[in-house]
Protein backbone atom coordinates (compact mmCIF):
# COMPACT_ATOMS: atom_id res chain seq x y z
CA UNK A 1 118.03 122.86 50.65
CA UNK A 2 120.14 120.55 49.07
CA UNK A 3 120.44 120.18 45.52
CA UNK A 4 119.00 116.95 44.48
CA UNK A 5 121.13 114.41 42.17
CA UNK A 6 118.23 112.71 40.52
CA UNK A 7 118.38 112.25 36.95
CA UNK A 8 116.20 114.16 35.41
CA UNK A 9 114.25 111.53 33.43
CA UNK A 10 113.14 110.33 36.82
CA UNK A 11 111.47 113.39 38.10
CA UNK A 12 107.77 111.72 37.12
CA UNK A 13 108.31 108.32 38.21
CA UNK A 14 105.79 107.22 41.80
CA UNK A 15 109.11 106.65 43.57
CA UNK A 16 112.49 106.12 43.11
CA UNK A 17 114.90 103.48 44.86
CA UNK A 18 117.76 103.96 46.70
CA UNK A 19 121.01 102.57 45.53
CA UNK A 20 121.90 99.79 47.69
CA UNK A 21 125.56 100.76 48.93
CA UNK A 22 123.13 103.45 50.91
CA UNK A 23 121.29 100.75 52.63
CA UNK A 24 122.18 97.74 55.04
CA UNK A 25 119.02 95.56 55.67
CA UNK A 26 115.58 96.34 55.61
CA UNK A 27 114.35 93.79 57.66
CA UNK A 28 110.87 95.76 58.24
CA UNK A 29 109.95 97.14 55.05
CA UNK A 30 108.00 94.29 54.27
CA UNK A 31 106.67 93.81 58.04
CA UNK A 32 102.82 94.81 57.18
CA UNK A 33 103.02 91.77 54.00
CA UNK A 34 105.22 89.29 55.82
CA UNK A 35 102.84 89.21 58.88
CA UNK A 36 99.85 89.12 57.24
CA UNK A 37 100.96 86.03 55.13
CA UNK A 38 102.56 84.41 58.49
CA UNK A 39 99.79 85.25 60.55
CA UNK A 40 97.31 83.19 57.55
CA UNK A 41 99.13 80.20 57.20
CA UNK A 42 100.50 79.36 60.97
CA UNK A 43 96.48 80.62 62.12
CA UNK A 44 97.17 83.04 64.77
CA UNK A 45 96.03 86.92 64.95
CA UNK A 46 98.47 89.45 63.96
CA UNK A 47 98.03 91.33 67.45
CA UNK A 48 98.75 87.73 69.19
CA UNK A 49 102.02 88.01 67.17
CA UNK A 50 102.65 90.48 67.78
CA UNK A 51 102.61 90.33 71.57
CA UNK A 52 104.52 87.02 71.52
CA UNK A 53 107.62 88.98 69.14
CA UNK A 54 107.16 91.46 72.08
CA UNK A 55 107.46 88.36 74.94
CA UNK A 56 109.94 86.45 73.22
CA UNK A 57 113.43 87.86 74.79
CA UNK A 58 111.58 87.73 78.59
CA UNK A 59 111.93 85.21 81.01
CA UNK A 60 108.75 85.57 82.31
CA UNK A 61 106.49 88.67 82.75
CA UNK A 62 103.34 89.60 84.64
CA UNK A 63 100.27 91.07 83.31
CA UNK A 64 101.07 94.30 85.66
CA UNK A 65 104.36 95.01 83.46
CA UNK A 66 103.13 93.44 80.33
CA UNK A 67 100.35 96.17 80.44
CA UNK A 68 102.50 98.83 81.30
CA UNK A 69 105.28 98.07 78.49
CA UNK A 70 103.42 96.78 75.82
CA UNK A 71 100.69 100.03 76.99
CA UNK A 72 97.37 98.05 76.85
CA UNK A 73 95.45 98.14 80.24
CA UNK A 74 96.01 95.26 81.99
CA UNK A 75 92.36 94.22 81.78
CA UNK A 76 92.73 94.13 78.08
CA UNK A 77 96.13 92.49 77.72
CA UNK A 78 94.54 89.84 80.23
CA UNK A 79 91.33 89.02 78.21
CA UNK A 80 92.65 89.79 74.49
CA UNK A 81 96.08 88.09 74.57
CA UNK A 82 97.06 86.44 77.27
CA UNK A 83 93.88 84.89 78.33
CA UNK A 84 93.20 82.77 74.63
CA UNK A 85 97.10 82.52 74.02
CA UNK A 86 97.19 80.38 77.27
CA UNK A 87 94.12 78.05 75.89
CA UNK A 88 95.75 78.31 72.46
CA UNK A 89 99.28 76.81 74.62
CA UNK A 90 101.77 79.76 73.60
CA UNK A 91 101.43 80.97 76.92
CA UNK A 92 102.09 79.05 80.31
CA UNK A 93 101.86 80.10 84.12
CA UNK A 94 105.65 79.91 84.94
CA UNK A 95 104.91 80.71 88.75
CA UNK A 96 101.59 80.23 90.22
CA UNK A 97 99.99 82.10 92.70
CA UNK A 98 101.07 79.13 95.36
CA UNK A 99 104.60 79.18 94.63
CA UNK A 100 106.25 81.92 96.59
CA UNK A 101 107.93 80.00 100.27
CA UNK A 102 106.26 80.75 103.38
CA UNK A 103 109.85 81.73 105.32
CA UNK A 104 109.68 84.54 108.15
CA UNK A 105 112.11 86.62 106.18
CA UNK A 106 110.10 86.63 102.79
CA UNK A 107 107.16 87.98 104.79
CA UNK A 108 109.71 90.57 106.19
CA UNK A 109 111.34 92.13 103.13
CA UNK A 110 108.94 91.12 100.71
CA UNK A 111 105.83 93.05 99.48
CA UNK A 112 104.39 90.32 97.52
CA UNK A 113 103.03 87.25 99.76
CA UNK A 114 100.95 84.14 99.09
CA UNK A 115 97.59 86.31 98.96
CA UNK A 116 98.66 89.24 96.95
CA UNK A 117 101.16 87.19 94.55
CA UNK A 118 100.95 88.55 91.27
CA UNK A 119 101.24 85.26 88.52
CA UNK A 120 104.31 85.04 86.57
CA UNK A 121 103.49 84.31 82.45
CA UNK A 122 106.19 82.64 80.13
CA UNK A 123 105.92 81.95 76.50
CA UNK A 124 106.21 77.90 75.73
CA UNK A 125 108.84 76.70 73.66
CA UNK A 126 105.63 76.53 70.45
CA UNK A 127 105.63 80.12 70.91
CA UNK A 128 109.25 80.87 70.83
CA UNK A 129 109.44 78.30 67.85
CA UNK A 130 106.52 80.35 66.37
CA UNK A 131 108.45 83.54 66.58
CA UNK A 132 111.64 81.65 65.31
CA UNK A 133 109.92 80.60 62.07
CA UNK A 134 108.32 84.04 61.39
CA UNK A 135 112.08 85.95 61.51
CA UNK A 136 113.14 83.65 58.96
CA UNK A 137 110.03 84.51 57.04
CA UNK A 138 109.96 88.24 57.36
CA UNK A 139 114.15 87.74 56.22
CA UNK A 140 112.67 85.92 52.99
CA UNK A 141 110.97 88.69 51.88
């Protein structure tokens, strides 16, 4: 085991801070306080933050990989988050059941048809804006 170069007079102290030419950024130390004071003042649950910090690089998604990614069943994911962050308007249908064409070769090569179309989910542009704002508030801390 290394030999420790802590000054002596420190060896009771609770902790003991690194010197900063050992450390970058850390963005996340503060994650847990930063949240919780985001997550009271903009009025949204920390878990539908969460989801929507998880969402924010996609395109769209659909419940079957959001479940499997984010590892909630995709019952729960449905009636926990995406359900009430569609009524809340963070999350939108992007394509409907009703959208995919009706051509002869889509039928062909396609597994998904009009009746077994899974829905596509996006995050509105108030969600993304949401997620914006709390990266510049977890960088204030």
């Amino acid at each position: 085991m290394p030999k420790s170069k802590v000054r002596k007079s420190r060896k009771f102290r609770e902790f003991s801070k690194l010197d900063d030419r050992y450390l970058r950024r850390n963005y996340l130390k503060y994650y847990r306080t930063a949240r919780l004071d985001f997550c009271d003042n903009h009025e949204i649950s920390g878990s539908h933050l969460d989801f929507l910090v998880w969402a924010y690089d996609l395109e769209f998604f659909t419940m079957d990989y959001a479940s499997s990614d984010y590892e909630i069943s995709k019952r729960k994911i449905g009636d926990r988050i995406i359900y009430p962050l569609t009524r809340e308007g963070y999350v939108y249908k992007h394509f409907n059941r009703l959208t995919p064409s009706n051509t002869a070769d889509d039928h062909l090569f396609r597994e998904e048809t009009k009746m077994n179309y899974r829905v596509r989910y996006a995050i509105t542009q108030k969600a993304r804006m949401l997620v914006q704002a709390f990266y510049r508030h977890l960088e204030d801390y």
